[in-house]
N, C-alpha and C. Protein backbone atom coordinates (compact mmCIF):
# COMPACT_ATOMS: atom_id res chain seq x y z
N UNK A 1 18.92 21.03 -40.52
CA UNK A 1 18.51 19.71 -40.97
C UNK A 1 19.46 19.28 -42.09
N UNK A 2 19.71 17.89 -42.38
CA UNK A 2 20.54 17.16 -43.25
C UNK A 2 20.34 17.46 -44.33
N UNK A 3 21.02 17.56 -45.18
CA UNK A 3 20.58 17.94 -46.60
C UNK A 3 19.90 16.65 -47.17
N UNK A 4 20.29 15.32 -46.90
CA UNK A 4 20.05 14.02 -47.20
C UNK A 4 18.32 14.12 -46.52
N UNK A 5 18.26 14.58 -45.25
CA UNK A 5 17.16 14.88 -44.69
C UNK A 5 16.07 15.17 -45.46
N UNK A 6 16.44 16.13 -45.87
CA UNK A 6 15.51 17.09 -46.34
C UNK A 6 14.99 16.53 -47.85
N UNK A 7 16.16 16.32 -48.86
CA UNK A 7 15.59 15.02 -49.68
C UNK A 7 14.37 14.28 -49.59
N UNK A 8 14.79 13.59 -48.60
CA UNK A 8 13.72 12.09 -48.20
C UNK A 8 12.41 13.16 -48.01
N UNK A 9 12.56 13.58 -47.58
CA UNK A 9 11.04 14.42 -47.55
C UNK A 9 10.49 14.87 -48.32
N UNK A 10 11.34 15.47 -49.49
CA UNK A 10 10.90 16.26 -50.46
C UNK A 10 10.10 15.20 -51.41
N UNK A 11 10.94 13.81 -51.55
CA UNK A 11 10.80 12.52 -52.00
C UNK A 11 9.42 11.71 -51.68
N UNK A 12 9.05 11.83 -50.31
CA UNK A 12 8.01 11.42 -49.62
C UNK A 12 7.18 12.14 -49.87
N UNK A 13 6.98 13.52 -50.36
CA UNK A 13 5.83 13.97 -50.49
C UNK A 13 5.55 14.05 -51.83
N UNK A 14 6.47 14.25 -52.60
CA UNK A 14 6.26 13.65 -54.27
C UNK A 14 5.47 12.37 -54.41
N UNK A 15 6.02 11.45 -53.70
CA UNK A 15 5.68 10.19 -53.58
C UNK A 15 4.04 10.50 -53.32
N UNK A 16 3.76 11.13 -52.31
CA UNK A 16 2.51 11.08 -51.75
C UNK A 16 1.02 11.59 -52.47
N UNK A 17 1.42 12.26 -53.88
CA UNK A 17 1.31 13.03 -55.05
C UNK A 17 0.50 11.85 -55.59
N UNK A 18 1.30 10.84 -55.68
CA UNK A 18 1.24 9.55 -56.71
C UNK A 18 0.23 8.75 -56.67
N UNK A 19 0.44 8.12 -55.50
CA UNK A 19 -0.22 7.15 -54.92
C UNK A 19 -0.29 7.51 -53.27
N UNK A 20 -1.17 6.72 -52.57
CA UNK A 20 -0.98 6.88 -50.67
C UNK A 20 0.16 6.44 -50.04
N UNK A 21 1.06 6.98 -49.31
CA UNK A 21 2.16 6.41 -48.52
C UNK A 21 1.48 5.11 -47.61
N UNK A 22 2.70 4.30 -47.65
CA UNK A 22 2.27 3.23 -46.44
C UNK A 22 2.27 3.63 -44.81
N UNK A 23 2.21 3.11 -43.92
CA UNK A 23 2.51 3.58 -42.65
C UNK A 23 3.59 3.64 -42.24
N UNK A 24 4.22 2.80 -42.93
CA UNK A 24 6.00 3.39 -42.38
C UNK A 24 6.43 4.75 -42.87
N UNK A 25 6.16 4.62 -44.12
CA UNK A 25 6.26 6.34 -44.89
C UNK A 25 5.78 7.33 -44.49
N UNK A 26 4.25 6.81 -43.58
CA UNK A 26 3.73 7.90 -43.44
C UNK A 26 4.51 8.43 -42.04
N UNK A 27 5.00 7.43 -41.23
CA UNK A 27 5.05 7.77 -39.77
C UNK A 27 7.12 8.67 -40.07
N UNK A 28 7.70 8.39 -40.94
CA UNK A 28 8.95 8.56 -41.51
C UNK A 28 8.67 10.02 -41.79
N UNK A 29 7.78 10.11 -42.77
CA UNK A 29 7.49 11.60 -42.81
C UNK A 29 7.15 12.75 -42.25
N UNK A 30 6.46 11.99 -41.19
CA UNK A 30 5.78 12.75 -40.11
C UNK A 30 7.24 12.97 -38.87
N UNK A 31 8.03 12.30 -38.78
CA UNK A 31 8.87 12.56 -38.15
C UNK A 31 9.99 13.53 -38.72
N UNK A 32 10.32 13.42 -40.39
CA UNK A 32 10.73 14.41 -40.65
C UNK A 32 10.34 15.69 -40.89
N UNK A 33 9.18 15.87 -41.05
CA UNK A 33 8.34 17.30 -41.18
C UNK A 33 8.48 17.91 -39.77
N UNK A 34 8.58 17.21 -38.44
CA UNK A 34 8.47 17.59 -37.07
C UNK A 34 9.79 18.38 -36.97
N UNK A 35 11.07 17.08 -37.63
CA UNK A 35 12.27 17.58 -37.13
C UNK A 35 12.55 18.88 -38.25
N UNK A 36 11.63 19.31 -39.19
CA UNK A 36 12.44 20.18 -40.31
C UNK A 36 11.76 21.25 -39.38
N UNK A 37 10.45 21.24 -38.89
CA UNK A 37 9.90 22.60 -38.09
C UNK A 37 10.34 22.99 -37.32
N UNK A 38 11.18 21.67 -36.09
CA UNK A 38 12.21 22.25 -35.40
C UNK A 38 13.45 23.34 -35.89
N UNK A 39 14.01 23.07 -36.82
CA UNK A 39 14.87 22.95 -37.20
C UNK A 39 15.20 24.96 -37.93
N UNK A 40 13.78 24.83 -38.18
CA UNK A 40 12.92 26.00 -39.04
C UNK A 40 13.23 27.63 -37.51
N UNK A 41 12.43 27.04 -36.66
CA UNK A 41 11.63 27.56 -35.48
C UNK A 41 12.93 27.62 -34.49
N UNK A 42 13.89 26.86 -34.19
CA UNK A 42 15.04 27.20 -33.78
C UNK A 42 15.45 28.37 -34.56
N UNK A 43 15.90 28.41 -36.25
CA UNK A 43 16.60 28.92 -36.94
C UNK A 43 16.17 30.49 -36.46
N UNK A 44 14.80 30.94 -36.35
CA UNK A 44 14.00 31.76 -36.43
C UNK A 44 14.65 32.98 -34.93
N UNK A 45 14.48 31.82 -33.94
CA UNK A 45 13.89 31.84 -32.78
C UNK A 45 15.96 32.50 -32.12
N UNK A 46 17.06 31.75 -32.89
CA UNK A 46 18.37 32.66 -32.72
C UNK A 46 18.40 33.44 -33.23
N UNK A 47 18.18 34.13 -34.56
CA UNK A 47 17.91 35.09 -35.76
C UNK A 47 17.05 36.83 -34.50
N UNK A 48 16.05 36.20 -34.19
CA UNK A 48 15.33 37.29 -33.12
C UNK A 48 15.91 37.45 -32.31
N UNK A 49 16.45 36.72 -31.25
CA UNK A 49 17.33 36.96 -30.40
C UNK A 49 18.57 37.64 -30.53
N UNK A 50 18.95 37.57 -31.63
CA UNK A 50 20.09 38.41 -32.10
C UNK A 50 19.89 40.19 -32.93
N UNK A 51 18.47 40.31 -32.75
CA UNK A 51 18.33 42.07 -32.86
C UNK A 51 18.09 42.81 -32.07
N UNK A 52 18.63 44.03 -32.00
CA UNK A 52 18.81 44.84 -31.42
C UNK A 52 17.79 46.24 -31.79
N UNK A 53 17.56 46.51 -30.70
CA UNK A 53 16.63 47.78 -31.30
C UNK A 53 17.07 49.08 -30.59
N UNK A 54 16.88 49.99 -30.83
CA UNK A 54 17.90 51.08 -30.78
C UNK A 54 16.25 52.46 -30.13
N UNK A 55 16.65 52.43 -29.20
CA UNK A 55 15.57 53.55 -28.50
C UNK A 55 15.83 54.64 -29.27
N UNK A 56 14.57 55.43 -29.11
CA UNK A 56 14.82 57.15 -29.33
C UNK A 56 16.21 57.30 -28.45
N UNK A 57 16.12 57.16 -27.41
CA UNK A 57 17.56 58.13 -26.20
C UNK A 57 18.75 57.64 -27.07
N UNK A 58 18.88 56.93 -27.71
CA UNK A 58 19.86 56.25 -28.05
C UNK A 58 20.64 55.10 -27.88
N UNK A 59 19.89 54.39 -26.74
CA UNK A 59 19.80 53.19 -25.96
C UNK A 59 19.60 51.87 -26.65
N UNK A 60 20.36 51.18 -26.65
CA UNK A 60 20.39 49.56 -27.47
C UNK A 60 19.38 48.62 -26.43
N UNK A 61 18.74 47.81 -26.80
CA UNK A 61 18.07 46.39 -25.86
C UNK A 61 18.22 45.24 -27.05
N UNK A 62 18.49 44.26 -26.66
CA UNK A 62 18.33 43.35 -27.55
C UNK A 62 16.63 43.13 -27.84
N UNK A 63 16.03 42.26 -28.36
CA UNK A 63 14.95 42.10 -28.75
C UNK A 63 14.35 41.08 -27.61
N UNK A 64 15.43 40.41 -27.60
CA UNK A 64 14.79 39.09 -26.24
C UNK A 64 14.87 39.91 -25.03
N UNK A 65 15.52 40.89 -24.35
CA UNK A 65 15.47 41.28 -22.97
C UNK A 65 13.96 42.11 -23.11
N UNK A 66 13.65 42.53 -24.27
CA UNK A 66 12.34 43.14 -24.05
C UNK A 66 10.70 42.40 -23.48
N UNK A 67 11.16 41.30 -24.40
CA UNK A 67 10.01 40.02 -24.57
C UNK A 67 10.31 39.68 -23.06
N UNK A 68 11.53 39.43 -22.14
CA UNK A 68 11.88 38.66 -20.86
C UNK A 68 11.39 39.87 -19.92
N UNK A 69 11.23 41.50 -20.29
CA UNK A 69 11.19 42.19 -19.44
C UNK A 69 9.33 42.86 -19.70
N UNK A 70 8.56 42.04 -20.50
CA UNK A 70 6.89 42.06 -20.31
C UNK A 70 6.15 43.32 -20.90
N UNK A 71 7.07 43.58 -22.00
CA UNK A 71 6.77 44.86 -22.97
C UNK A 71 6.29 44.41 -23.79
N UNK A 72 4.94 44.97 -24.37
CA UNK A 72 4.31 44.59 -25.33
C UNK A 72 4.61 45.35 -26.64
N UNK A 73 4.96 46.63 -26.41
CA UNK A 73 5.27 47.23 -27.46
C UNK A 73 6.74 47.54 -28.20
């Protein structure tokens, strides 16, 4: 997310502290809180995909072929 992004939000909810946002503010905010969770939940969601776990045998799997291959543990 934009750094400018992320601002306005931080801004909007200060704001919201104060007094009630209007409906443009409110619907502005609500769209940036959506796009920062995206933004969050992507970040997360490559981060996992990128570990590796290392068996007893000595055997590497990434973390996602486990989740794709219906292992719970």
């Amino acid at each position: 997310m934009e750094k400018n992004k992320l601002e306005r939000l931080s801004e909007l909810t200060r704001i919201s502290r104060v007094r009630e946002l209007t409906e443009e503010e409110q619907s502005e905010r609500t769209a940036l809180r959506n796009e920062y969770r995206a933004a969050v939940t992507g970040n997360l969601a490559a981060q996992l995909n990128r570990i590796t776990i290392v068996e007893p045998d000595g055997s590497q799997r990434r973390l996602s072929d486990k989740k794709r291959s219906g292992e719970e543990n």
